[in-house]
PDB file of N, CA and C in Angstrom:
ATOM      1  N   UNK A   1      78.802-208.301  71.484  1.00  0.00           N
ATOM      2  CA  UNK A   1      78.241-207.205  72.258  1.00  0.00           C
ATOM      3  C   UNK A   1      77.844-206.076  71.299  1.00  0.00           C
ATOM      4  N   UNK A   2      76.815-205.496  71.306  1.00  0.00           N
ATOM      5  CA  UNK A   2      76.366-204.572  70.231  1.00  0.00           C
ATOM      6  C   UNK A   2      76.873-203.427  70.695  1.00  0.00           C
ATOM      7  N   UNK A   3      77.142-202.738  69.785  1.00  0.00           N
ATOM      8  CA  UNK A   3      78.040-201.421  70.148  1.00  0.00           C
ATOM      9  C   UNK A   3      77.171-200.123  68.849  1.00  0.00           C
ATOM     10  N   UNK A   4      76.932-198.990  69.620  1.00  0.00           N
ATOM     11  CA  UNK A   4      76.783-197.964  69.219  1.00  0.00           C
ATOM     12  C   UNK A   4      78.034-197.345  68.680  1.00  0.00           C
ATOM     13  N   UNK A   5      78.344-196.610  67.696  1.00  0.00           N
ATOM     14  CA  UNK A   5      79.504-195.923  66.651  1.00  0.00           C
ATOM     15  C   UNK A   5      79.287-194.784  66.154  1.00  0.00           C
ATOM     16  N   UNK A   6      79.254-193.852  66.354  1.00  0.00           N
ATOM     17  CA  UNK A   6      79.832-192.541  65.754  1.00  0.00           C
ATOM     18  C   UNK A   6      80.772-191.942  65.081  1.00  0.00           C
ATOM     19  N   UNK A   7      80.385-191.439  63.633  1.00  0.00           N
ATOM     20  CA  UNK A   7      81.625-191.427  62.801  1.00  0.00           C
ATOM     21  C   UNK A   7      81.330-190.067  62.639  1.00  0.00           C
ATOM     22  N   UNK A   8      82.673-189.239  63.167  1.00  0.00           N
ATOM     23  CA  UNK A   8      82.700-187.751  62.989  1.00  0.00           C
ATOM     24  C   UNK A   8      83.343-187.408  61.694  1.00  0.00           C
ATOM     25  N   UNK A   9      82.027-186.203  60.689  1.00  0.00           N
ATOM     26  CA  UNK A   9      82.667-186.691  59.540  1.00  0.00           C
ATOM     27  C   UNK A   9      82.675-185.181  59.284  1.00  0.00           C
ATOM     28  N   UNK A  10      83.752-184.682  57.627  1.00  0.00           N
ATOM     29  CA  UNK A  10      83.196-183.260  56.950  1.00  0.00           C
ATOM     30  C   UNK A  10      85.029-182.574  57.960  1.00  0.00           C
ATOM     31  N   UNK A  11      84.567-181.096  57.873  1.00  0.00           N
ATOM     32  CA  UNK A  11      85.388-180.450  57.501  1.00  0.00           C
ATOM     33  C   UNK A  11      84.662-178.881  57.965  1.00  0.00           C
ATOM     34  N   UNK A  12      84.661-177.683  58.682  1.00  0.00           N
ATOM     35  CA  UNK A  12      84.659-176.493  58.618  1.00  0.00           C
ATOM     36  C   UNK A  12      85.042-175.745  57.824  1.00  0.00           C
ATOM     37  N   UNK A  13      86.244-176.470  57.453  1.00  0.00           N
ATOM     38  CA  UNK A  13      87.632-175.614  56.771  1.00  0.00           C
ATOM     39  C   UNK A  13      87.157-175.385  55.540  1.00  0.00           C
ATOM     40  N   UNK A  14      86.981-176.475  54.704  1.00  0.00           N
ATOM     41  CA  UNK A  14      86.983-176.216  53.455  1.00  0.00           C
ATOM     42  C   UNK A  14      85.484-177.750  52.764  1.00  0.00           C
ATOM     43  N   UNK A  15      85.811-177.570  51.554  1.00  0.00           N
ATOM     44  CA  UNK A  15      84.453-178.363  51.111  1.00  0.00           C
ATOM     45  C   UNK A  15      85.431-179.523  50.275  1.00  0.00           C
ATOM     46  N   UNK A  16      86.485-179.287  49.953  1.00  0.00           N
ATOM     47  CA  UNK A  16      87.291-180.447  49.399  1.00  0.00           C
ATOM     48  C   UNK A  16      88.151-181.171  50.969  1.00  0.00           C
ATOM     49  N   UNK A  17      88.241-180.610  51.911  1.00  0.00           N
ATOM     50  CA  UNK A  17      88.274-181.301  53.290  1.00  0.00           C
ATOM     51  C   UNK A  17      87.706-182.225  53.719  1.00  0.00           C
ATOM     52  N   UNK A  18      85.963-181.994  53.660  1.00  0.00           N
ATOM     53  CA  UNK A  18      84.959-182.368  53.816  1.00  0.00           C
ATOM     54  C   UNK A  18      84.542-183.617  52.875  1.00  0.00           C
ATOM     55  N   UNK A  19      84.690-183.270  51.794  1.00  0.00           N
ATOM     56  CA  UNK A  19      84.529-184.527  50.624  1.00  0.00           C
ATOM     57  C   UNK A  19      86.062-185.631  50.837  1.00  0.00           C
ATOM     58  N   UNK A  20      87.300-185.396  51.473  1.00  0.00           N
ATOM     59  CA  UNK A  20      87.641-186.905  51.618  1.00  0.00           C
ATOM     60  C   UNK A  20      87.635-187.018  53.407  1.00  0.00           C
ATOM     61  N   UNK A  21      86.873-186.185  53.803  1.00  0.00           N
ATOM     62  CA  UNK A  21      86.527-186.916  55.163  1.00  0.00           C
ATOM     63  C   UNK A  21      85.144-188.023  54.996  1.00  0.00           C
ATOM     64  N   UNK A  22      84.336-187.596  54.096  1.00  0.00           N
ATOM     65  CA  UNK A  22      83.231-188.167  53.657  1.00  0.00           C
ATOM     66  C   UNK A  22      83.821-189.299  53.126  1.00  0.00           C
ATOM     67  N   UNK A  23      84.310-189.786  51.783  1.00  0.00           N
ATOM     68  CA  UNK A  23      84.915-190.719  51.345  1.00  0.00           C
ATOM     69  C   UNK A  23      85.541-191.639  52.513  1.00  0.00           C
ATOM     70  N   UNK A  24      86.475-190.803  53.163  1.00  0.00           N
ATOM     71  CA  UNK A  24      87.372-192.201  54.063  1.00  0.00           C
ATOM     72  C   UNK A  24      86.201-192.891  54.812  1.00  0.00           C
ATOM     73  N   UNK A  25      85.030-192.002  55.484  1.00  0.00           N
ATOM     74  CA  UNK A  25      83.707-192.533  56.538  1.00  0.00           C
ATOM     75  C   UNK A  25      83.154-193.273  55.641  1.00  0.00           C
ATOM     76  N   UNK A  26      82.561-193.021  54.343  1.00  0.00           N
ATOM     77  CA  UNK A  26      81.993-194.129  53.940  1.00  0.00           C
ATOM     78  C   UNK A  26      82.081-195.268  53.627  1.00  0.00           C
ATOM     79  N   UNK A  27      83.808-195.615  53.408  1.00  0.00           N
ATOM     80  CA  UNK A  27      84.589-196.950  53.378  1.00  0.00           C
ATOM     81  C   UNK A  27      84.451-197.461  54.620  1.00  0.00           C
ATOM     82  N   UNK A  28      84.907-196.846  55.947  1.00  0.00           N
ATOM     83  CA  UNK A  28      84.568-197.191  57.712  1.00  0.00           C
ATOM     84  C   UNK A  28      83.208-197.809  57.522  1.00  0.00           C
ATOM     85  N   UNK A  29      82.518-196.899  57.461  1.00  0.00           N
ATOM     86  CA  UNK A  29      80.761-197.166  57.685  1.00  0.00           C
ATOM     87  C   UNK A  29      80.469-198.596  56.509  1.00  0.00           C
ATOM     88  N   UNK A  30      80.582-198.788  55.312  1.00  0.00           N
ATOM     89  CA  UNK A  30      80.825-199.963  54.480  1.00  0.00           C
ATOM     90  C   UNK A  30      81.803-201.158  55.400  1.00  0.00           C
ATOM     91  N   UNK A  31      82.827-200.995  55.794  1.00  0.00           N
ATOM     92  CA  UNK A  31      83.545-201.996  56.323  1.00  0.00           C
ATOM     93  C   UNK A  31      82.748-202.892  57.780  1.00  0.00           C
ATOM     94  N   UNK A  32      82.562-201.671  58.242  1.00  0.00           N
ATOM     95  CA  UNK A  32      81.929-201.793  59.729  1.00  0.00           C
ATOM     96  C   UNK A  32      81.062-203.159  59.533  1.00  0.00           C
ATOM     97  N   UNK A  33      79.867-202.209  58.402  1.00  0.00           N
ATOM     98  CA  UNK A  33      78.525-203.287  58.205  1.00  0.00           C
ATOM     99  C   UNK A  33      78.691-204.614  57.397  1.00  0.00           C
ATOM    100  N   UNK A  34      80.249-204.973  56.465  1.00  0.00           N
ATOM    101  CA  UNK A  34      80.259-205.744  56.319  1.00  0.00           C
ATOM    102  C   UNK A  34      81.167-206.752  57.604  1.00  0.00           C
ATOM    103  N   UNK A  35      81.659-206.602  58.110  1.00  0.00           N
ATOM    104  CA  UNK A  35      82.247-207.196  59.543  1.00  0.00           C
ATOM    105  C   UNK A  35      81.210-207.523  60.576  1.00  0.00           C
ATOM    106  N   UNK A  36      80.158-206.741  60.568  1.00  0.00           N
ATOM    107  CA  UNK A  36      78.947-207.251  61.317  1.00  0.00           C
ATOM    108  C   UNK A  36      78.246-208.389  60.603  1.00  0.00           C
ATOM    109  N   UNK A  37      78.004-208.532  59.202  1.00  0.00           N
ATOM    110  CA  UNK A  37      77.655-209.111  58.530  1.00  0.00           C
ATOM    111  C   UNK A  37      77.728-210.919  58.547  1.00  0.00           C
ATOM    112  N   UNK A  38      78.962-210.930  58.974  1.00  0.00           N
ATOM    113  CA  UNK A  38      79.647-211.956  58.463  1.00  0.00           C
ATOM    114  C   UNK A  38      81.270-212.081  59.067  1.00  0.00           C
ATOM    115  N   UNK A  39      82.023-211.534  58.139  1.00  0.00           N
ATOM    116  CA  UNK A  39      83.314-211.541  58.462  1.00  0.00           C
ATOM    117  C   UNK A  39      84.186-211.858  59.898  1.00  0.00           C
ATOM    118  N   UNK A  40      83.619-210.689  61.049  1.00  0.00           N
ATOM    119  CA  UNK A  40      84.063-210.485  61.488  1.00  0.00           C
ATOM    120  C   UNK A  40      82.639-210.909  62.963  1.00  0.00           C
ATOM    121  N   UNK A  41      82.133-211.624  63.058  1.00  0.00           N
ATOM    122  CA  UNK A  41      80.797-211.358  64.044  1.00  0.00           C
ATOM    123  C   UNK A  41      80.648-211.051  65.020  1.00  0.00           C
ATOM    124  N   UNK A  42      82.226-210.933  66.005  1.00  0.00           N
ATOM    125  CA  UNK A  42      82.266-210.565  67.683  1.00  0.00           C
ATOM    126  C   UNK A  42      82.105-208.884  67.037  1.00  0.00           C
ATOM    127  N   UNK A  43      82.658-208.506  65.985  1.00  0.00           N
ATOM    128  CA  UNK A  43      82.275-207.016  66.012  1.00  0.00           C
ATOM    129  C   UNK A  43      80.730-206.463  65.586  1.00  0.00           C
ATOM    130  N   UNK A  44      79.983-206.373  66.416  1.00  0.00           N
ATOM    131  CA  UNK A  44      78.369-206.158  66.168  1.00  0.00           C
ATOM    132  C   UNK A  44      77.946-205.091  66.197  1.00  0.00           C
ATOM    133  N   UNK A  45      78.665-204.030  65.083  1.00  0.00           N
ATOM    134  CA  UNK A  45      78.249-202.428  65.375  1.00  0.00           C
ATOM    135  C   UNK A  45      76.914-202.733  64.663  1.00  0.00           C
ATOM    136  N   UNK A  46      76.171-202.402  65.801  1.00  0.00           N
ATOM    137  CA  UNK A  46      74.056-202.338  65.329  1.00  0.00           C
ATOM    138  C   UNK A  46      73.703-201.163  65.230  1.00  0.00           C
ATOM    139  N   UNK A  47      74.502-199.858  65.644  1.00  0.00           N
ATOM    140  CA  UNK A  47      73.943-198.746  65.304  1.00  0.00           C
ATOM    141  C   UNK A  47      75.328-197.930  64.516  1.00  0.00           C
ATOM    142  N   UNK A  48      75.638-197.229  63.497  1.00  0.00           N
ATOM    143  CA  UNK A  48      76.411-196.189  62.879  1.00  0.00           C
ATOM    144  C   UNK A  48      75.903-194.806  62.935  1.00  0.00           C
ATOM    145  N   UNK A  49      76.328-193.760  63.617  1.00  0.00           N
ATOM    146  CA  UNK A  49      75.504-192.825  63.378  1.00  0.00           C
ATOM    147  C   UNK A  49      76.474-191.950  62.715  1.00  0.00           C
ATOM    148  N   UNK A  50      75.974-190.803  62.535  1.00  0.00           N
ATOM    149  CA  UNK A  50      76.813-190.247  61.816  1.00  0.00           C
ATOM    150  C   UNK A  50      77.060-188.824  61.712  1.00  0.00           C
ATOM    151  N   UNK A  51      77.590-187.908  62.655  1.00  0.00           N
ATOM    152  CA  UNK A  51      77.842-186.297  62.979  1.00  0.00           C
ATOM    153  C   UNK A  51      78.755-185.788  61.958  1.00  0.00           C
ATOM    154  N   UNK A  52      77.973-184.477  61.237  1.00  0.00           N
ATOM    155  CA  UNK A  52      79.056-184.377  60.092  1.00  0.00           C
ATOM    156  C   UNK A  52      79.037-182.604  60.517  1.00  0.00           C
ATOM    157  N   UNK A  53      80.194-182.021  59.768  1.00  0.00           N
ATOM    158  CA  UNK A  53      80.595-180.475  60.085  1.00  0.00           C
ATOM    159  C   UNK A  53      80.997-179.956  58.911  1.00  0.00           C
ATOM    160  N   UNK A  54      79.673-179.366  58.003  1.00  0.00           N
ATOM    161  CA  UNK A  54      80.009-178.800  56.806  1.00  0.00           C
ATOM    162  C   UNK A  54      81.143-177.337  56.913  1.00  0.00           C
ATOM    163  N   UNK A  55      81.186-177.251  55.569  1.00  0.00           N
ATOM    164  CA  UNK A  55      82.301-175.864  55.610  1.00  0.00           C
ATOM    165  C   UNK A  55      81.416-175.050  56.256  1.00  0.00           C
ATOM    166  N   UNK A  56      81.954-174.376  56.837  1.00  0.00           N
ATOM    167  CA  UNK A  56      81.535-172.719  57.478  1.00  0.00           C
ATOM    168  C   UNK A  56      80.827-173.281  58.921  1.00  0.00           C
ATOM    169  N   UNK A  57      81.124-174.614  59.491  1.00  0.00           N
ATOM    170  CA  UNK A  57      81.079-175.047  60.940  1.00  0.00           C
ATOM    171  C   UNK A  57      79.460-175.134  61.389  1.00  0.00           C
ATOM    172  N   UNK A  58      78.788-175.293  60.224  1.00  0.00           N
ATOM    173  CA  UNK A  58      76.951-175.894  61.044  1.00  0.00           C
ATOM    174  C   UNK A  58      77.484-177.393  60.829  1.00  0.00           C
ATOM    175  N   UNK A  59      76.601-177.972  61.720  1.00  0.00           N
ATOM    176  CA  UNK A  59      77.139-179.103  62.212  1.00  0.00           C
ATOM    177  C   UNK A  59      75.193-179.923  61.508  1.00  0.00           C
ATOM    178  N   UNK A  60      75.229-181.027  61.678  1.00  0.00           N
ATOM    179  CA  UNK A  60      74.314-182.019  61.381  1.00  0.00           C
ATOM    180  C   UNK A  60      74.034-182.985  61.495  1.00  0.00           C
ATOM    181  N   UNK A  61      73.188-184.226  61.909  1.00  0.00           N
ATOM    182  CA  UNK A  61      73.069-185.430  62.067  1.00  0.00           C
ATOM    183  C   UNK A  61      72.376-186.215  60.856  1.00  0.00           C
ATOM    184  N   UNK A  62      72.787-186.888  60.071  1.00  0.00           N
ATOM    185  CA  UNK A  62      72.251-187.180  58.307  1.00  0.00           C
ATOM    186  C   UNK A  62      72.265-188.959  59.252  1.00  0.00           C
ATOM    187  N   UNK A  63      71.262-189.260  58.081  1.00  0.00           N
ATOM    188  CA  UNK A  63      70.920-190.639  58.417  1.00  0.00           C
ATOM    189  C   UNK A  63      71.941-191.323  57.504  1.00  0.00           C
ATOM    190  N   UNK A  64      72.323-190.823  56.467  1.00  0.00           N
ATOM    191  CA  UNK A  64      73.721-191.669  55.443  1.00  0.00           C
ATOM    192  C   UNK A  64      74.332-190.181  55.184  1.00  0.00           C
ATOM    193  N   UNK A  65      75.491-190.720  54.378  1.00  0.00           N
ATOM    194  CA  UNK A  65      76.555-189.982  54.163  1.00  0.00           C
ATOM    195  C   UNK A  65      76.177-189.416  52.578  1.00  0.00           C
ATOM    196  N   UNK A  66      75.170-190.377  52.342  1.00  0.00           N
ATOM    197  CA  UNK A  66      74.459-189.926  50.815  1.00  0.00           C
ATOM    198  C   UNK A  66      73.268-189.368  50.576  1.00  0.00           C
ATOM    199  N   UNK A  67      72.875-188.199  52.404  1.00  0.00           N
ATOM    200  CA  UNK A  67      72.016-187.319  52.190  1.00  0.00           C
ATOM    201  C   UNK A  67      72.212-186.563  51.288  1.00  0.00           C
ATOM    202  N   UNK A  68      71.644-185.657  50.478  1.00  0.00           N
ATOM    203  CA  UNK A  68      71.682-184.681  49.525  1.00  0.00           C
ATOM    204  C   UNK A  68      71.524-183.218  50.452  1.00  0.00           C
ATOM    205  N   UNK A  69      71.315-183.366  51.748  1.00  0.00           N
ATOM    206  CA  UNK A  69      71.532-182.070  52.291  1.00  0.00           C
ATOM    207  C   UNK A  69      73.437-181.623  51.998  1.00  0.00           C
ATOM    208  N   UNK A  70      73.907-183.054  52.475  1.00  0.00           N
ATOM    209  CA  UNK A  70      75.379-182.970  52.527  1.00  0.00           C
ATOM    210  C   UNK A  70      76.121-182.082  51.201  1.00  0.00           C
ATOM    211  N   UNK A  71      75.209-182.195  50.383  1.00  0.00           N
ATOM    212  CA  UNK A  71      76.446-181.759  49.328  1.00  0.00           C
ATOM    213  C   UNK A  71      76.757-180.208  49.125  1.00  0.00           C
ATOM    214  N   UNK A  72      77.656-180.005  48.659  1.00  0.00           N
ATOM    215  CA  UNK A  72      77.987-178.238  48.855  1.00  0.00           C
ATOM    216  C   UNK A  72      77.456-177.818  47.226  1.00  0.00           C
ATOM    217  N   UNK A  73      76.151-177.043  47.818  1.00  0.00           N
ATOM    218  CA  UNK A  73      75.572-176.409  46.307  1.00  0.00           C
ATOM    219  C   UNK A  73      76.238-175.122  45.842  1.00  0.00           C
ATOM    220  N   UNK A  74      77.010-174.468  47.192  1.00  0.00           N
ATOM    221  CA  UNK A  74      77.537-173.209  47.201  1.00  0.00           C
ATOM    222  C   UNK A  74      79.471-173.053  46.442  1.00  0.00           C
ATOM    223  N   UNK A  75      80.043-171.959  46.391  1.00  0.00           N
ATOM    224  CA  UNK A  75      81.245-171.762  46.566  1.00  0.00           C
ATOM    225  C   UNK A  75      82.292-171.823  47.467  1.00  0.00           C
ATOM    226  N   UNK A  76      83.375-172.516  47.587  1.00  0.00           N
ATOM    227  CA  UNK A  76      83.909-172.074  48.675  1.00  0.00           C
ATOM    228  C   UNK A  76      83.751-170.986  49.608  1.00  0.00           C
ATOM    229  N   UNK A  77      83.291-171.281  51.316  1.00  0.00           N
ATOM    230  CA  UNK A  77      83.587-170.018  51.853  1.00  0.00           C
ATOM    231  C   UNK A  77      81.726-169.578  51.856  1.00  0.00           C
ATOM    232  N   UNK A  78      80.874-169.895  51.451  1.00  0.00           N
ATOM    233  CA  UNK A  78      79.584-169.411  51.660  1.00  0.00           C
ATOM    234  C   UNK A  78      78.944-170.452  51.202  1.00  0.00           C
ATOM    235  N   UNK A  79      78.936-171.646  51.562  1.00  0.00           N
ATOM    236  CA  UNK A  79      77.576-172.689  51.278  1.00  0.00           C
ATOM    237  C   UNK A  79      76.582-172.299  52.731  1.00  0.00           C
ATOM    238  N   UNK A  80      75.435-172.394  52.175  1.00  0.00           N
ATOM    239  CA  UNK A  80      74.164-172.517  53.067  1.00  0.00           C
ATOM    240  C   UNK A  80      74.224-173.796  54.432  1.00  0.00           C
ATOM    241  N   UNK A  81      74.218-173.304  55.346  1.00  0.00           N
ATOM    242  CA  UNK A  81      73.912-174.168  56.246  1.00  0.00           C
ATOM    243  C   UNK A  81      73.111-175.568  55.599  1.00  0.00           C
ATOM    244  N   UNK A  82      73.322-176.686  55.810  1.00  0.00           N
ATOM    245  CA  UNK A  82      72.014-177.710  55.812  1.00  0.00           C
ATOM    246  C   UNK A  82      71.379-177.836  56.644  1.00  0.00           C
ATOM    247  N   UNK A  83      70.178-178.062  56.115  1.00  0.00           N
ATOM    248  CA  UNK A  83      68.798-177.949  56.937  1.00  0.00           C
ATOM    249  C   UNK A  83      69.069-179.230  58.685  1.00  0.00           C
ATOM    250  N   UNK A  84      67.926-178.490  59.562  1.00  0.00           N
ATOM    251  CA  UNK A  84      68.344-179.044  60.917  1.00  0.00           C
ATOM    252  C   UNK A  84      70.067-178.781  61.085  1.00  0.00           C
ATOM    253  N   UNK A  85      70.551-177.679  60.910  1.00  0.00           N
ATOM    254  CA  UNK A  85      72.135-177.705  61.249  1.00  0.00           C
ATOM    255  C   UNK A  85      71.959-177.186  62.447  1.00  0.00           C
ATOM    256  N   UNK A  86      73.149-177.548  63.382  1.00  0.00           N
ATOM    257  CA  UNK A  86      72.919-176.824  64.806  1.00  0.00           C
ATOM    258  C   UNK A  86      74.482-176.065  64.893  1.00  0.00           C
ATOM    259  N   UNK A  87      74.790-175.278  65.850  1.00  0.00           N
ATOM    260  CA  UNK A  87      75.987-174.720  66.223  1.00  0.00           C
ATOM    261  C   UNK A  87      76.656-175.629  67.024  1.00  0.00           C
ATOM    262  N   UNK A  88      78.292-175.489  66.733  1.00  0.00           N
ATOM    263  CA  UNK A  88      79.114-176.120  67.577  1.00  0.00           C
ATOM    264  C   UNK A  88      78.771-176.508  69.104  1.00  0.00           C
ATOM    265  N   UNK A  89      77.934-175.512  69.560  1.00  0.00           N
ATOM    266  CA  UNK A  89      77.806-176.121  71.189  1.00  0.00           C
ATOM    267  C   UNK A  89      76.580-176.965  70.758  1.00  0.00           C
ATOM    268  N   UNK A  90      75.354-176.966  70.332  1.00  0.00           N
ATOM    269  CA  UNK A  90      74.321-177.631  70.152  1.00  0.00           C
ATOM    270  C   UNK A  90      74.584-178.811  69.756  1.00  0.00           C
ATOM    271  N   UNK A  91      75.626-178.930  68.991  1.00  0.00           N
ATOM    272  CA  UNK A  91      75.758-180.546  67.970  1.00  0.00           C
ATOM    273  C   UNK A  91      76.866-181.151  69.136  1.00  0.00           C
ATOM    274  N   UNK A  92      77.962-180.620  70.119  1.00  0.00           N
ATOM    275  CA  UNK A  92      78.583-181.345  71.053  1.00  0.00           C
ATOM    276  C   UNK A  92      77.456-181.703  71.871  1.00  0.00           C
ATOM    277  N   UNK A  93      76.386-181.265  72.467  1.00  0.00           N
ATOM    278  CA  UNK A  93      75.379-181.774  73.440  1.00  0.00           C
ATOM    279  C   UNK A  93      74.586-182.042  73.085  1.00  0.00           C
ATOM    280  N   UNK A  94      74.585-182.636  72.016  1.00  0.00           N
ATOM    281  CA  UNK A  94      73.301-183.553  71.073  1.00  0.00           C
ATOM    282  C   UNK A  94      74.071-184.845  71.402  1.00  0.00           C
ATOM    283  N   UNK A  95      75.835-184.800  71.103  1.00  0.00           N
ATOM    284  CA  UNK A  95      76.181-185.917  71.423  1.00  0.00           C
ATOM    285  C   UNK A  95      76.920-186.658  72.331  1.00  0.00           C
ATOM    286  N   UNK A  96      76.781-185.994  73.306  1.00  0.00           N
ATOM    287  CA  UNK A  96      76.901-186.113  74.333  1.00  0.00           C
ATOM    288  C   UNK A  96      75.467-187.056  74.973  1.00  0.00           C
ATOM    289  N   UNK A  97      74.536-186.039  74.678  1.00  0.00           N
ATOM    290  CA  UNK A  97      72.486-187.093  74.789  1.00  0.00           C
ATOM    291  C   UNK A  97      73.093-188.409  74.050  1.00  0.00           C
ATOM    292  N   UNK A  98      73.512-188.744  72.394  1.00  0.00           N
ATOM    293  CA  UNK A  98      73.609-189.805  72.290  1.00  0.00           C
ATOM    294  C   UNK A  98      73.715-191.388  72.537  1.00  0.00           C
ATOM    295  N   UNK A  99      74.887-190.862  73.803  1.00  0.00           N
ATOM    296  CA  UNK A  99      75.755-192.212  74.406  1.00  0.00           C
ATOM    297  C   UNK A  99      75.863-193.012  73.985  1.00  0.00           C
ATOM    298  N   UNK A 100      77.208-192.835  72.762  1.00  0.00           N
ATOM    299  CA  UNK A 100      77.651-194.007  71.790  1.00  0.00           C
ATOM    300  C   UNK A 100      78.873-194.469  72.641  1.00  0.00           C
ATOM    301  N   UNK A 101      78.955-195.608  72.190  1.00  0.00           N
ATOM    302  CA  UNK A 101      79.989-196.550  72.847  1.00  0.00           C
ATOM    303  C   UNK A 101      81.283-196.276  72.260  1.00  0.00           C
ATOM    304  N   UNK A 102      80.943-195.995  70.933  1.00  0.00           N
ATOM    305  CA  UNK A 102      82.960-195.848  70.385  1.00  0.00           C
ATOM    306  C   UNK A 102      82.447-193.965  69.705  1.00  0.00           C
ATOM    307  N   UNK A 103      83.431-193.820  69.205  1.00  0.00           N
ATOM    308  CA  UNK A 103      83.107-192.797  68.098  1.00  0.00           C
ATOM    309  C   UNK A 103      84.976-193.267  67.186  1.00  0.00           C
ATOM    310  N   UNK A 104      84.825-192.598  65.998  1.00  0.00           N
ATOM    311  CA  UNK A 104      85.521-193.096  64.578  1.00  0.00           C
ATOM    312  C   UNK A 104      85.806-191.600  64.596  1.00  0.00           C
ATOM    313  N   UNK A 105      86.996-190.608  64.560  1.00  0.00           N
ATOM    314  CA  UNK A 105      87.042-189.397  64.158  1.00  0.00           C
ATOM    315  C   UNK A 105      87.857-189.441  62.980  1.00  0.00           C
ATOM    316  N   UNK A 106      86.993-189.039  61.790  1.00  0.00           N
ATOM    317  CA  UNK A 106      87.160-188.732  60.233  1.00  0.00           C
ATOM    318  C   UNK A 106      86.857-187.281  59.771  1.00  0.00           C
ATOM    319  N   UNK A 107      87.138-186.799  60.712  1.00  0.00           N
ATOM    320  CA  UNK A 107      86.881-185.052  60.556  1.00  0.00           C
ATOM    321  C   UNK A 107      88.770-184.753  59.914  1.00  0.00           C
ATOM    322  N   UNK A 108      88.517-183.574  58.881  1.00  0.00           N
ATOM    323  CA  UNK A 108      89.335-182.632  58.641  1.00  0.00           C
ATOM    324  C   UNK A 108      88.950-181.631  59.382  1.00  0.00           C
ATOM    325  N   UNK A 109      88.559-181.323  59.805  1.00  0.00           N
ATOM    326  CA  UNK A 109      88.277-180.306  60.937  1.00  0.00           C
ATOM    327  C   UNK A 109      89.470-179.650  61.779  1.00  0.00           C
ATOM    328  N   UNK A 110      90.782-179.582  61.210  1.00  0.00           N
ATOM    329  CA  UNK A 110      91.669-179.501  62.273  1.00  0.00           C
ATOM    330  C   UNK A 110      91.545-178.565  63.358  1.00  0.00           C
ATOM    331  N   UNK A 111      90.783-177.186  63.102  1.00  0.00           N
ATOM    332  CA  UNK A 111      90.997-175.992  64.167  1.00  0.00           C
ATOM    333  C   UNK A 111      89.872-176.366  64.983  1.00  0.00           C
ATOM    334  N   UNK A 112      88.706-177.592  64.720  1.00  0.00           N
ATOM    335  CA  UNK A 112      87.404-177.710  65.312  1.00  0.00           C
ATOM    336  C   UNK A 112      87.049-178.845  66.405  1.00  0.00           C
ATOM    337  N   UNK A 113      88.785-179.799  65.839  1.00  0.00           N
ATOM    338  CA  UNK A 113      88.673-180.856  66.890  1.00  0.00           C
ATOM    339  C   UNK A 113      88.800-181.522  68.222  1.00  0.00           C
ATOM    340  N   UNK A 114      89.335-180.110  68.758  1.00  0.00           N
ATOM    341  CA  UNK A 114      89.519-180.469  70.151  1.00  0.00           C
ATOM    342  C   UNK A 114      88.117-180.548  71.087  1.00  0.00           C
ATOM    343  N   UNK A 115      87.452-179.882  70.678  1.00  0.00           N
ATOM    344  CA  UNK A 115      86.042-179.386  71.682  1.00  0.00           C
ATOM    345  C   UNK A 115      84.996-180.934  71.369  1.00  0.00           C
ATOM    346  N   UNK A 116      85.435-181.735  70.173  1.00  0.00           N
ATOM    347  CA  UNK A 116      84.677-182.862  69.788  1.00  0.00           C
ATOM    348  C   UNK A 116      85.278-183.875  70.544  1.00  0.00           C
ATOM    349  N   UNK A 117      86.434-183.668  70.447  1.00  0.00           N
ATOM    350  CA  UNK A 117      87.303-185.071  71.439  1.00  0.00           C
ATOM    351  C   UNK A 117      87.212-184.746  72.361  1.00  0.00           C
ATOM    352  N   UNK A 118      87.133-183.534  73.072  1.00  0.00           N
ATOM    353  CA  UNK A 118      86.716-183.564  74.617  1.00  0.00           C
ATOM    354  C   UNK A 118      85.154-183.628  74.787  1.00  0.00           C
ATOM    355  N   UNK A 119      83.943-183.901  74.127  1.00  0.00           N
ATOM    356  CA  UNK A 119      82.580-184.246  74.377  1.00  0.00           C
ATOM    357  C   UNK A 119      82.627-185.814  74.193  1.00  0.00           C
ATOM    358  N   UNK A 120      83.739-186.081  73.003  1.00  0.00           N
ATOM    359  CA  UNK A 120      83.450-187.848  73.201  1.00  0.00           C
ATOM    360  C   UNK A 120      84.381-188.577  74.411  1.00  0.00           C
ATOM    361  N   UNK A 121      85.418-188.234  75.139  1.00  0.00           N
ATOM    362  CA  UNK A 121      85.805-188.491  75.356  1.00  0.00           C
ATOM    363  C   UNK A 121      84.958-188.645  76.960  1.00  0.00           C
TER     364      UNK A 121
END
């Protein structure tokens, strides 16, 4: 059965938050596609998408985890929004429009995650 997946990724808090929320998603997102592959074939994730929450809480939809918007050019505490970033309510009702079948929460996000688990849920 093909299944849509959402991997909530990144961090508000901080930018070293964010970089092993990134890391753990990109092993998920790698595992996923090799289990579809082969391995595993009743699991048929055909779509990965991928909602990420840079430091300072703009939120984003990146086609990989190895956009170059993602990376923090800034200092702790003042990196630039990435481009197309939306606000916390905009990026919950973007995915909410989505309608993914699972979602994967890999957020450090701790003070940010309740309002995400109650849109996926």
């Amino acid at each position: 059965m093909p299944l849509r997946l959402l991997h909530l990724v990144g961090s508000a808090e901080s930018a070293f938050l964010a970089g092993v929320s990134r890391a753990y998603a990109a092993d998920c997102i790698r595992a996923n596609a090799d289990a579809s592959r082969g391995a595993e074939p009743e699991l048929d994730v055909t779509e990965q998408l991928i909602a990420y929450v840079s430091p300072g809480g703009a939120w984003s939809f990146p086609p990989s985890l190895a956009d170059p918007s993602l990376d923090d050019p800034a200092p702790e505490g003042g990196p630039p929004p990435p481009p197309s970033a939306m606000s916390e309510r905009e990026a919950l009702n973007h995915i909410k429009r989505l309608r993914v079948d699972a979602a994967r929460m890999q957020s450090a996000a701790y003070a940010r995650e309740t309002p995400a688990k109650n849109a996926l849920s």
